[in-house]
PDB file of N, CA and C in Angstrom:
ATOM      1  N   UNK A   1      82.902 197.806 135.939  1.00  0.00           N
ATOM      2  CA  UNK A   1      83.105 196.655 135.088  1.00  0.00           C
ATOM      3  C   UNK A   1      84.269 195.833 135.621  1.00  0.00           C
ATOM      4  N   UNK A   2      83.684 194.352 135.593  1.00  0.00           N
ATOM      5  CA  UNK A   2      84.680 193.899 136.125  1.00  0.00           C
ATOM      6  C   UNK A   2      86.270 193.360 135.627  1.00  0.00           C
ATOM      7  N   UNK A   3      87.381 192.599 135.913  1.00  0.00           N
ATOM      8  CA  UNK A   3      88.202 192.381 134.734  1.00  0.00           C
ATOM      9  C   UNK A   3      88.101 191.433 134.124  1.00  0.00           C
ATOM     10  N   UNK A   4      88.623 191.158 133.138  1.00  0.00           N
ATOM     11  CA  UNK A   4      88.797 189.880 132.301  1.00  0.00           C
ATOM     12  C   UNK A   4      89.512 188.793 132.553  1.00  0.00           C
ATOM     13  N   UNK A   5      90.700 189.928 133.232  1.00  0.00           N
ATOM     14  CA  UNK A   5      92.160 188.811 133.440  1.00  0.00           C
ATOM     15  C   UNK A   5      91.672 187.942 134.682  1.00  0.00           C
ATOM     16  N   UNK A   6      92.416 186.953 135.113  1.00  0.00           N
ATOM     17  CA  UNK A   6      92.460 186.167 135.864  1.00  0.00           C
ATOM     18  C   UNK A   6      93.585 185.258 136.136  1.00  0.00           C
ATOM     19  N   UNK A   7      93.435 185.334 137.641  1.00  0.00           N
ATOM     20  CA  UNK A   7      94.612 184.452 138.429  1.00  0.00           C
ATOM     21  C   UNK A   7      94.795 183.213 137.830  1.00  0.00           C
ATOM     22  N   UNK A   8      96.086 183.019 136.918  1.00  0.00           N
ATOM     23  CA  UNK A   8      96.341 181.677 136.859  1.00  0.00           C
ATOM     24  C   UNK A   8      96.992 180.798 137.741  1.00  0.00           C
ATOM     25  N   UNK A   9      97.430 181.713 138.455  1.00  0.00           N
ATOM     26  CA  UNK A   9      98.670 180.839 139.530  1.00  0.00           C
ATOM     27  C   UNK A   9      98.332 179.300 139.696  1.00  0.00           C
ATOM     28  N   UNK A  10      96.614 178.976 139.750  1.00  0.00           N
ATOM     29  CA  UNK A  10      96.244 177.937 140.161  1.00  0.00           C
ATOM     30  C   UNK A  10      96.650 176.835 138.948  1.00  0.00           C
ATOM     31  N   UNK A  11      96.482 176.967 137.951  1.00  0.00           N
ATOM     32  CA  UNK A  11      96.679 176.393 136.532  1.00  0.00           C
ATOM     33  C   UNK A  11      98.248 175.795 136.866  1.00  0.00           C
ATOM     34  N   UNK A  12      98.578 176.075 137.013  1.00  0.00           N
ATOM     35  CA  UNK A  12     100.450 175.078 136.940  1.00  0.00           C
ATOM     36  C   UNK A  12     100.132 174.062 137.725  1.00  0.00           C
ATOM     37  N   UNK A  13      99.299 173.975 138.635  1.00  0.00           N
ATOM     38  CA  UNK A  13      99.099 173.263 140.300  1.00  0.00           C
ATOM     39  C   UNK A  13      98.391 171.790 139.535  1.00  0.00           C
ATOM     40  N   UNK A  14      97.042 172.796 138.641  1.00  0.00           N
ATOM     41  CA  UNK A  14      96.568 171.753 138.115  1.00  0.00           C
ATOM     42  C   UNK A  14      96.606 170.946 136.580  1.00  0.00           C
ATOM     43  N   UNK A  15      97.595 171.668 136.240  1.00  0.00           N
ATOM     44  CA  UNK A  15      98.227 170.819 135.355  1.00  0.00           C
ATOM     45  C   UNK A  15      99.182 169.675 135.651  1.00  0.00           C
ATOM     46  N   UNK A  16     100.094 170.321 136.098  1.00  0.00           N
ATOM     47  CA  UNK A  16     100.969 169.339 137.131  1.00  0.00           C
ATOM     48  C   UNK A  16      99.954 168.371 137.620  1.00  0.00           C
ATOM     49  N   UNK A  17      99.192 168.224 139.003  1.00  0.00           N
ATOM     50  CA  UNK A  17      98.781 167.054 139.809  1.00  0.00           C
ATOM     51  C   UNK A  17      97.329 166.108 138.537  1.00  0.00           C
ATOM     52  N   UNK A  18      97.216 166.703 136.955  1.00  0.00           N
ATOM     53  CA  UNK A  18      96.577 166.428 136.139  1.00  0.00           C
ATOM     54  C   UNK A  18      98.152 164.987 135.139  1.00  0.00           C
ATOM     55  N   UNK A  19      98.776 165.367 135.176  1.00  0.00           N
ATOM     56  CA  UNK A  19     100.025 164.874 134.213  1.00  0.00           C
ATOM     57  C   UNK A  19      99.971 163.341 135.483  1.00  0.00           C
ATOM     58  N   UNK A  20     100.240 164.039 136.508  1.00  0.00           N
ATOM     59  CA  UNK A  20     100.215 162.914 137.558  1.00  0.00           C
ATOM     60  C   UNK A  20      99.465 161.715 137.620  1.00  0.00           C
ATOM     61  N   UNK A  21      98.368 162.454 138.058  1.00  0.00           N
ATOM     62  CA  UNK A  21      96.720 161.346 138.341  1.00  0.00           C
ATOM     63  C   UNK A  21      96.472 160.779 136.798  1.00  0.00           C
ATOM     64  N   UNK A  22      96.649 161.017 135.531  1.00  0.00           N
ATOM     65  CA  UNK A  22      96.606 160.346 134.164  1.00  0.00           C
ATOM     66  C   UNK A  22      97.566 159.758 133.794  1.00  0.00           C
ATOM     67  N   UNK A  23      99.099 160.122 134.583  1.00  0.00           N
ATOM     68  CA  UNK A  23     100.141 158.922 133.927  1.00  0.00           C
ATOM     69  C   UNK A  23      99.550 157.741 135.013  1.00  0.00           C
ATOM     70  N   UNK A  24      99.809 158.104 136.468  1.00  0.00           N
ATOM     71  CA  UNK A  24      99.985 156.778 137.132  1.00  0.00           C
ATOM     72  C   UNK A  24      98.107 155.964 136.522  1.00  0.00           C
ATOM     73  N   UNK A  25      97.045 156.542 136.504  1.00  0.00           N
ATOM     74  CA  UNK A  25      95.895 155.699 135.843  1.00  0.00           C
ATOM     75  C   UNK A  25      96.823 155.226 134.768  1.00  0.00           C
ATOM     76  N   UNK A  26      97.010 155.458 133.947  1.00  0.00           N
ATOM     77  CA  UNK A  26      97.549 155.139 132.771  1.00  0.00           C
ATOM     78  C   UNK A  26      97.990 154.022 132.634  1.00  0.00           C
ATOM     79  N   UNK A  27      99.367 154.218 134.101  1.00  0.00           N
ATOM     80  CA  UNK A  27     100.156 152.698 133.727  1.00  0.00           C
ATOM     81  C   UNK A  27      99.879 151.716 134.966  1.00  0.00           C
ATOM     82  N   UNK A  28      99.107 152.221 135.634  1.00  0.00           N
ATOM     83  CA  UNK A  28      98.339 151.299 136.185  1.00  0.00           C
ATOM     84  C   UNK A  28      97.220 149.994 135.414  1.00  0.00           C
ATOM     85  N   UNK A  29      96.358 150.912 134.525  1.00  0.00           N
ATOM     86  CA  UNK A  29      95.801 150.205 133.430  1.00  0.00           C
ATOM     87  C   UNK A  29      96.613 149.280 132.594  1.00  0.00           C
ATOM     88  N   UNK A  30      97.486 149.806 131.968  1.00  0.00           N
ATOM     89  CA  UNK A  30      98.249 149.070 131.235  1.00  0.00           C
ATOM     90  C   UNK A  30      99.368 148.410 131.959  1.00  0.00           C
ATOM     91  N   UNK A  31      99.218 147.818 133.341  1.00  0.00           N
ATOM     92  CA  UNK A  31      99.844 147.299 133.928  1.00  0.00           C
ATOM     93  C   UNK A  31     101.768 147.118 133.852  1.00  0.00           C
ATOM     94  N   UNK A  32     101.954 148.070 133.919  1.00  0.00           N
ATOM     95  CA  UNK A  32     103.532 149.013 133.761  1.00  0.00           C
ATOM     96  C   UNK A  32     103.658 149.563 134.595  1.00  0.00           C
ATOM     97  N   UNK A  33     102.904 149.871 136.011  1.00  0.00           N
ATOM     98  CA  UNK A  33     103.296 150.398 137.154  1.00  0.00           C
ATOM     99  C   UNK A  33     103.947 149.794 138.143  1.00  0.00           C
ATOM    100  N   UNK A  34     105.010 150.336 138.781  1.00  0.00           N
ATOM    101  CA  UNK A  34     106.125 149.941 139.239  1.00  0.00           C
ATOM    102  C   UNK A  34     105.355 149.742 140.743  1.00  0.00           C
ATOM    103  N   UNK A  35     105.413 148.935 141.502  1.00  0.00           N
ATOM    104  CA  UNK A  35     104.731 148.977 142.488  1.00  0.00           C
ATOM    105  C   UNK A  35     104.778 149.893 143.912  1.00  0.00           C
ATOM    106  N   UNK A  36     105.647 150.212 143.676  1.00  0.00           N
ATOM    107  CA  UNK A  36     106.107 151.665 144.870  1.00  0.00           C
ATOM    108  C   UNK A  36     105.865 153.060 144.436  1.00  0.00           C
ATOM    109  N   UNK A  37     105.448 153.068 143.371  1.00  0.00           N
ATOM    110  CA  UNK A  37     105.133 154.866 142.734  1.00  0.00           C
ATOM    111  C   UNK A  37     103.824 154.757 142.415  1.00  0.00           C
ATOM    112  N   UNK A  38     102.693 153.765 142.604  1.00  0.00           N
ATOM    113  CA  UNK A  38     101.476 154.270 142.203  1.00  0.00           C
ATOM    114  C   UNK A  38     100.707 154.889 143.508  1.00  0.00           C
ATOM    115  N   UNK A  39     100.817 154.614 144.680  1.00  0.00           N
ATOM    116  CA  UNK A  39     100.167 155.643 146.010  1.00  0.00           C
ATOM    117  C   UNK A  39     101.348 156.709 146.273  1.00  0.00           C
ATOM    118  N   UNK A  40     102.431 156.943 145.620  1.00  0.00           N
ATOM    119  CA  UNK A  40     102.837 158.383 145.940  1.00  0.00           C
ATOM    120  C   UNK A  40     102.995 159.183 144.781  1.00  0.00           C
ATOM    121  N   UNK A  41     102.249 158.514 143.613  1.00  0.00           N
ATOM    122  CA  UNK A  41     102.446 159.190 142.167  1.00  0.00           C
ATOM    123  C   UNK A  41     100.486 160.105 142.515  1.00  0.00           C
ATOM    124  N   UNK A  42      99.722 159.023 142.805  1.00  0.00           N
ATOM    125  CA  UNK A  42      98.309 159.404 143.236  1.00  0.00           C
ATOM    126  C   UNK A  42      98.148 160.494 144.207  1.00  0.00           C
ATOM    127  N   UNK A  43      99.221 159.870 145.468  1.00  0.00           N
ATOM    128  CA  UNK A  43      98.965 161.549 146.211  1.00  0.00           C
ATOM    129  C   UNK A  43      99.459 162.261 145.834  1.00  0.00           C
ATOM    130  N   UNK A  44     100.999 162.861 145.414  1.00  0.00           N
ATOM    131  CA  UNK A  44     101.172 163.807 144.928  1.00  0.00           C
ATOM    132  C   UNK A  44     100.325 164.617 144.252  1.00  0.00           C
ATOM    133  N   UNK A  45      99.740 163.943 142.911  1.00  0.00           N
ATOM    134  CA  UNK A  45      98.957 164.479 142.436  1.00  0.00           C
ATOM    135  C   UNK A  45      97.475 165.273 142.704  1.00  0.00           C
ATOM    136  N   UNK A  46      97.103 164.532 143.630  1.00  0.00           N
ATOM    137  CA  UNK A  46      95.818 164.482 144.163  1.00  0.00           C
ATOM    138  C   UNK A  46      96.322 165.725 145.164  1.00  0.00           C
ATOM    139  N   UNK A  47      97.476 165.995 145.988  1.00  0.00           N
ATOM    140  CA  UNK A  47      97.994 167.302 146.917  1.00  0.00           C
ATOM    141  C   UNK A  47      98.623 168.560 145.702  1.00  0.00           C
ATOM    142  N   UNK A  48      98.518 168.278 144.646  1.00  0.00           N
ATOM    143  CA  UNK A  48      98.696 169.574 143.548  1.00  0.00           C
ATOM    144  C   UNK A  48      97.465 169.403 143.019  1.00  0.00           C
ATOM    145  N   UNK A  49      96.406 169.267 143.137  1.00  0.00           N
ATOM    146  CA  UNK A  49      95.212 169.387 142.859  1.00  0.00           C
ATOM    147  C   UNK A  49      94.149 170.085 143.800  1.00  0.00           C
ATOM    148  N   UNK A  50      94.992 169.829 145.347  1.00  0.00           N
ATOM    149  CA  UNK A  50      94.567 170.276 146.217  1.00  0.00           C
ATOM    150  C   UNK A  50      94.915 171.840 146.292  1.00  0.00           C
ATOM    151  N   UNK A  51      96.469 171.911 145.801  1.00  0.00           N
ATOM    152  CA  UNK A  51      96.935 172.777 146.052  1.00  0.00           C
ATOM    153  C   UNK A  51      96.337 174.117 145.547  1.00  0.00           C
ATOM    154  N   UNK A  52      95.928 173.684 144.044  1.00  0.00           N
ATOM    155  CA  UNK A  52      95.215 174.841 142.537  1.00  0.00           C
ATOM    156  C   UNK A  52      94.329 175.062 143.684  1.00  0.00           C
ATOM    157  N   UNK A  53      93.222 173.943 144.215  1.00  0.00           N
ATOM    158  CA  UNK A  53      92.111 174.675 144.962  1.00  0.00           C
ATOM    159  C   UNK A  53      91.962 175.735 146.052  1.00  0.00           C
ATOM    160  N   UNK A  54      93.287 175.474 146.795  1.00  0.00           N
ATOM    161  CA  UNK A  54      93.710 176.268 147.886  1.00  0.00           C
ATOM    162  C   UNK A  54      93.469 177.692 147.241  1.00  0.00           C
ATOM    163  N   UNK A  55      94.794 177.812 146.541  1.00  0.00           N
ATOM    164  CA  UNK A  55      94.943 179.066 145.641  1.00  0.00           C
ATOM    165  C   UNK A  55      94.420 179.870 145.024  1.00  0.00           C
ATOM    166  N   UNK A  56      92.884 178.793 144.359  1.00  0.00           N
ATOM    167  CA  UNK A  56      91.721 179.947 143.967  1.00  0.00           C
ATOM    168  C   UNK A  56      91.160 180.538 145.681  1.00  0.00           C
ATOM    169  N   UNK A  57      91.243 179.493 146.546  1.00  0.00           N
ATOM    170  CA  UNK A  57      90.083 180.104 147.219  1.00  0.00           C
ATOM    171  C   UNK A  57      91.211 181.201 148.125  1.00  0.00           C
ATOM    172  N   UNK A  58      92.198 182.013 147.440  1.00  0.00           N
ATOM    173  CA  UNK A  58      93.003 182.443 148.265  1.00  0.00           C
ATOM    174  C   UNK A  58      93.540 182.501 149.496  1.00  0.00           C
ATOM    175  N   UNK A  59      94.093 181.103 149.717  1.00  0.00           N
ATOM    176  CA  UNK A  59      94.503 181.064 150.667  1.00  0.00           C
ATOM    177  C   UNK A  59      96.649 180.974 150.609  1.00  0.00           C
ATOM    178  N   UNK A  60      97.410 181.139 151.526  1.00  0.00           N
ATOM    179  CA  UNK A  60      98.703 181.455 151.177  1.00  0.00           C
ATOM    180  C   UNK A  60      98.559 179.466 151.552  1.00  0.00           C
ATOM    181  N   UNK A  61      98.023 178.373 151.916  1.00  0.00           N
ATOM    182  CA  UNK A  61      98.745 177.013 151.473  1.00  0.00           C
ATOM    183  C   UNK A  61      98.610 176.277 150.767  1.00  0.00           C
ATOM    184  N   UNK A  62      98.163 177.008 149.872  1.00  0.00           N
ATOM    185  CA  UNK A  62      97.965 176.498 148.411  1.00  0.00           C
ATOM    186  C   UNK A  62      99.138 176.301 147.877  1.00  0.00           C
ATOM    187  N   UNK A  63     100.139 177.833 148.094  1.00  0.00           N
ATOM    188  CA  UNK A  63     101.537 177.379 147.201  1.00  0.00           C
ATOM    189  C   UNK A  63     102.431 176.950 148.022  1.00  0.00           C
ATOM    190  N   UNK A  64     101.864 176.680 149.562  1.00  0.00           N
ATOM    191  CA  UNK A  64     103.361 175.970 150.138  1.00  0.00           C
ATOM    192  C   UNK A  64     102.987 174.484 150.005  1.00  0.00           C
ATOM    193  N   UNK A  65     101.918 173.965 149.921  1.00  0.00           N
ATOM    194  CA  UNK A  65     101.302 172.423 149.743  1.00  0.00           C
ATOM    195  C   UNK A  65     102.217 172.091 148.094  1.00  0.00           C
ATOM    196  N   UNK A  66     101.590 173.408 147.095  1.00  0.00           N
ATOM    197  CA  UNK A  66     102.065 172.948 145.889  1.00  0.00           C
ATOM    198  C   UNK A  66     103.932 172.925 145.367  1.00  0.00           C
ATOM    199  N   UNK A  67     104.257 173.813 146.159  1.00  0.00           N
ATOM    200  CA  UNK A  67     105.828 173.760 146.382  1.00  0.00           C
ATOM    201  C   UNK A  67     106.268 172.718 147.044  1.00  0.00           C
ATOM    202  N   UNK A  68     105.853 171.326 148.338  1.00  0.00           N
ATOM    203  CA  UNK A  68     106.284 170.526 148.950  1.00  0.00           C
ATOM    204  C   UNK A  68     105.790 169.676 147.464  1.00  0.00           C
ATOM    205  N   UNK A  69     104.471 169.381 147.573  1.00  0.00           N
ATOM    206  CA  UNK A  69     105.002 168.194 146.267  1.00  0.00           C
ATOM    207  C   UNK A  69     105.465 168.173 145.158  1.00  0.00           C
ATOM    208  N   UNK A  70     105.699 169.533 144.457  1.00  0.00           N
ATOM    209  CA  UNK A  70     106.876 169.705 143.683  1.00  0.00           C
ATOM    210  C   UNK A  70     108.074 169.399 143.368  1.00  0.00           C
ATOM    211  N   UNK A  71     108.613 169.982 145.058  1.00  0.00           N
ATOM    212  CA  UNK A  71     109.733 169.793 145.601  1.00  0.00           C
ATOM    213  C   UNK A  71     110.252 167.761 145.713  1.00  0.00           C
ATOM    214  N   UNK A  72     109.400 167.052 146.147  1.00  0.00           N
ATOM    215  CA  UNK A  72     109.538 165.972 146.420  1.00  0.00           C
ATOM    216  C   UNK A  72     109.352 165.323 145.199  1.00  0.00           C
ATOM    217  N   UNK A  73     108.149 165.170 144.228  1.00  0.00           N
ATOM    218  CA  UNK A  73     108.343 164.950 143.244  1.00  0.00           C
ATOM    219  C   UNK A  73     109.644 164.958 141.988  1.00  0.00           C
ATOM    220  N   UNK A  74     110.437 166.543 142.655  1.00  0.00           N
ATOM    221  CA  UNK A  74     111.582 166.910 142.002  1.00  0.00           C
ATOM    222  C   UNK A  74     112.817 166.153 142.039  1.00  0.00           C
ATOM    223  N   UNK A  75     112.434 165.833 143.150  1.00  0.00           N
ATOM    224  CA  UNK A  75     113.887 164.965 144.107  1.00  0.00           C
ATOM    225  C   UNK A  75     113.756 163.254 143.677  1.00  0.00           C
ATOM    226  N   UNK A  76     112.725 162.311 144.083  1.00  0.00           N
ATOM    227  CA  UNK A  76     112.079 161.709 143.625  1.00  0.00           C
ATOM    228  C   UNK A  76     112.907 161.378 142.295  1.00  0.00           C
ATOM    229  N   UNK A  77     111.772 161.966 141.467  1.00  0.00           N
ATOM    230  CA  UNK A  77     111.950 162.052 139.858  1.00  0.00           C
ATOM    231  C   UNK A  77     113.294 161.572 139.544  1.00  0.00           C
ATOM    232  N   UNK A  78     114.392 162.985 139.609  1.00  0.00           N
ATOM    233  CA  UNK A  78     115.888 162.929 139.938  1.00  0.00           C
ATOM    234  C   UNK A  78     116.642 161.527 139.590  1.00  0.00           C
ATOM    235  N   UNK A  79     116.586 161.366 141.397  1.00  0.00           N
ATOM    236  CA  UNK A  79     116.980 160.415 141.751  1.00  0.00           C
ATOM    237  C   UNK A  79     116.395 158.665 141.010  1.00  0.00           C
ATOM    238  N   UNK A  80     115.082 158.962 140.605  1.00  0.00           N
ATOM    239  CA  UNK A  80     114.549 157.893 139.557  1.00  0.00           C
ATOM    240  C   UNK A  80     115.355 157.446 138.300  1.00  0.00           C
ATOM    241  N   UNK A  81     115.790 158.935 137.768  1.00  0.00           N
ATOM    242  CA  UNK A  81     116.326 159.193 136.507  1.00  0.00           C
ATOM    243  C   UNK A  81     117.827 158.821 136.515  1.00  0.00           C
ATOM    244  N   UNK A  82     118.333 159.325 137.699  1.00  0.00           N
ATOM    245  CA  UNK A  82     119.833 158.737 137.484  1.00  0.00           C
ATOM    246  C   UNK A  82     120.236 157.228 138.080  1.00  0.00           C
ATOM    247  N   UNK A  83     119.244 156.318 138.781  1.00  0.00           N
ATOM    248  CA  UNK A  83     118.757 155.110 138.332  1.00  0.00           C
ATOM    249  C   UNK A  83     118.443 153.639 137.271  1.00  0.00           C
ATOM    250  N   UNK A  84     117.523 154.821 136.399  1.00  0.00           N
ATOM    251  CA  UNK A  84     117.242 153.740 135.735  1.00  0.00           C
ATOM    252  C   UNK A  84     117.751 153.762 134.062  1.00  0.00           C
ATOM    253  N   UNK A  85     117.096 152.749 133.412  1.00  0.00           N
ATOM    254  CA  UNK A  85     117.528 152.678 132.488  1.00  0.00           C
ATOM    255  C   UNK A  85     116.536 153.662 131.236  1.00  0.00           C
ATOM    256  N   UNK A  86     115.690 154.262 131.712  1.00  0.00           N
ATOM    257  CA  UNK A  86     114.596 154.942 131.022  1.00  0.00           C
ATOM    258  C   UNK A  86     114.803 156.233 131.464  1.00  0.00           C
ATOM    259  N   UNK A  87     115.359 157.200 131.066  1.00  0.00           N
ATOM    260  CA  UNK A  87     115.803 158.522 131.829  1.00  0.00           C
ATOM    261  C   UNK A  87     115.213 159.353 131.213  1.00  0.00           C
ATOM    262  N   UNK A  88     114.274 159.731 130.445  1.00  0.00           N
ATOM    263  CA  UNK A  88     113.832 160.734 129.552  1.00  0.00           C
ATOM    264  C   UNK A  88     112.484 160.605 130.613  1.00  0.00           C
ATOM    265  N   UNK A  89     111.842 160.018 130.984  1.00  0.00           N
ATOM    266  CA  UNK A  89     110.517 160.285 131.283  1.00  0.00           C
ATOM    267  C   UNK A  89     110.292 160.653 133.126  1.00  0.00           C
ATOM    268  N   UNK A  90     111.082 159.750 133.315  1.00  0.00           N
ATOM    269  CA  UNK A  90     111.997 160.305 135.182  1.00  0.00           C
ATOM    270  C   UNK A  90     112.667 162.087 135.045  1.00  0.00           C
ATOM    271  N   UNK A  91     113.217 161.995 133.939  1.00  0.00           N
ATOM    272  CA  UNK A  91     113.783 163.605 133.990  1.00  0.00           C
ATOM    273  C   UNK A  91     113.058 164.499 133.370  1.00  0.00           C
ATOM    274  N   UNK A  92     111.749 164.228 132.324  1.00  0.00           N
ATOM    275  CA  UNK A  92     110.831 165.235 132.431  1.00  0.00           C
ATOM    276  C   UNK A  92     110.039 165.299 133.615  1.00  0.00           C
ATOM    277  N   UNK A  93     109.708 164.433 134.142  1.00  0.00           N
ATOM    278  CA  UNK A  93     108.650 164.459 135.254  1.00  0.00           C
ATOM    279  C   UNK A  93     109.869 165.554 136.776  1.00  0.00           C
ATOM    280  N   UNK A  94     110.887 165.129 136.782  1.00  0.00           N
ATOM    281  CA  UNK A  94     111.420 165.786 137.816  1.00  0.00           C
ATOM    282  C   UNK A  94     111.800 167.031 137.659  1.00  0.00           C
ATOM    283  N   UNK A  95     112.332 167.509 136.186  1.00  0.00           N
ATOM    284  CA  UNK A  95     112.113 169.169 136.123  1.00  0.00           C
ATOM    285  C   UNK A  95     110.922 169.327 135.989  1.00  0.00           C
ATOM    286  N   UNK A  96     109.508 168.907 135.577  1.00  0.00           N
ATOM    287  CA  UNK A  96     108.154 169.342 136.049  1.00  0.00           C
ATOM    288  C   UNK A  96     108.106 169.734 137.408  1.00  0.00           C
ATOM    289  N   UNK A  97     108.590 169.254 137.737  1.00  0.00           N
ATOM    290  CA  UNK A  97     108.584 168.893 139.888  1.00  0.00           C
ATOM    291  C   UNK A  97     109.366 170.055 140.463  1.00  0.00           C
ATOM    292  N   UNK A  98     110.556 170.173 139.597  1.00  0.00           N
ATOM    293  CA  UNK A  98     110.929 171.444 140.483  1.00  0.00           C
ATOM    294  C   UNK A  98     110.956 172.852 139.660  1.00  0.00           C
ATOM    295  N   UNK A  99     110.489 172.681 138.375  1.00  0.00           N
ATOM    296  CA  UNK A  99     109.461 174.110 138.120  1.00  0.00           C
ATOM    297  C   UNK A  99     108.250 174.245 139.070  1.00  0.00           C
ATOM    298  N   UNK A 100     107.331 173.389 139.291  1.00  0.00           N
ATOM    299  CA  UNK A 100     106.611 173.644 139.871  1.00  0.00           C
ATOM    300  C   UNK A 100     106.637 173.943 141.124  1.00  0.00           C
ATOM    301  N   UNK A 101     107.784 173.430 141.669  1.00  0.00           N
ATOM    302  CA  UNK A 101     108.204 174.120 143.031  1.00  0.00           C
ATOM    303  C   UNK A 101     108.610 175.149 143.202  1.00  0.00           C
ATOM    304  N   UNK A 102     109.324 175.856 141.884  1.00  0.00           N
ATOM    305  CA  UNK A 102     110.151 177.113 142.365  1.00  0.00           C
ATOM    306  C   UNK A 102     109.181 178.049 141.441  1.00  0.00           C
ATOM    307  N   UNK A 103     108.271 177.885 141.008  1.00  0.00           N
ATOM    308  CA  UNK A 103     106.929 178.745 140.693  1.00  0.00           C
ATOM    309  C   UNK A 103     106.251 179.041 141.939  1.00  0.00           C
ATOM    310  N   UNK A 104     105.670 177.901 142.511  1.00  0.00           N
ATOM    311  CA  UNK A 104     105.198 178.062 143.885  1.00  0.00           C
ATOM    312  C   UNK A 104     105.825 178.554 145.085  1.00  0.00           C
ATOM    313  N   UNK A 105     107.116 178.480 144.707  1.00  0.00           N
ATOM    314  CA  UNK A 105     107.324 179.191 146.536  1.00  0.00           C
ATOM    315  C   UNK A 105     107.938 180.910 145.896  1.00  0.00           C
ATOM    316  N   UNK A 106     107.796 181.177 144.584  1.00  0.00           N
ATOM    317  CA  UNK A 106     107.706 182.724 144.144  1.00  0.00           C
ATOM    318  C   UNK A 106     106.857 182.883 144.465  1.00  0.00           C
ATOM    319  N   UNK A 107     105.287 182.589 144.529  1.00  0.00           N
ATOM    320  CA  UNK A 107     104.225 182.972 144.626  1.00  0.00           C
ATOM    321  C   UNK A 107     104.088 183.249 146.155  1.00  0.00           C
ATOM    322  N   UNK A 108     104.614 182.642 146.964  1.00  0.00           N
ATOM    323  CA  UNK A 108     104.501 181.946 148.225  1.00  0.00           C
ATOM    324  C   UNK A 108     104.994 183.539 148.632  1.00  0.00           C
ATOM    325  N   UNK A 109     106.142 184.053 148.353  1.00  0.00           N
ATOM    326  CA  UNK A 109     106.823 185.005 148.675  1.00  0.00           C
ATOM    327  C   UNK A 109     106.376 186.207 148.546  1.00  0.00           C
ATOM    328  N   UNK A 110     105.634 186.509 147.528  1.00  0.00           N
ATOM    329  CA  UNK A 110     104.786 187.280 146.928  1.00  0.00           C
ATOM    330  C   UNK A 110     103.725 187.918 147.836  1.00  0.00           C
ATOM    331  N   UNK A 111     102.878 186.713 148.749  1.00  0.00           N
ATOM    332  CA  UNK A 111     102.315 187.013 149.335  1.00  0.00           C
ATOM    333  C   UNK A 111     102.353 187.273 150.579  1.00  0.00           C
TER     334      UNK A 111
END
């Protein structure tokens, strides 16, 4: 019999590059997108989407793909936040970014 449980590792990857690809649609639609963060808000996302897939199909660059755009996202974000005048949504998105990085390169290690 087989188990029940199952690998989530992939689930953070695609939640994360999911928060991504629906804010930047989002404020793209509602025309609020800043013009320099909607093709690196899209790839990011779209490379933590890549990343979940890696990871089911067990491969180890799943979590170093999902740890680089984490990581950059993290930094990014950050640096967005201590910027501008809107800091709550720059500084959730950048501790998203580097949880998700330092989830992923545990995993990374792991294996």
């Amino acid at each position: 019999r087989e188990s029940a449980v199952r690998d989530t590792s992939a689930d953070v990857n695609f939640f994360g590059g999911s928060v991504l690809l629906g804010g930047e649609l989002g404020s793209f639609l509602l025309g609020k997108a800043k013009p320099g963060f909607v093709k690196p808000g899209i790839a990011l996302g779209a490379g933590l989407i890549a990343s979940g897939y890696y990871i089911n199909k067990n491969q180890k660059l799943g979590n170093g793909l999902g740890a680089s755009c984490g990581l950059f996202l993290g930094v990014t974000m950050a640096r967005e936040a201590l910027n501008s005048r809107y800091k709550i949504i720059p500084a959730c998105l950048g501790a998203m970014g580097f949880l998700i990085a330092t989830f992923n390169f545990s995993q990374f290690n792991k294996t």
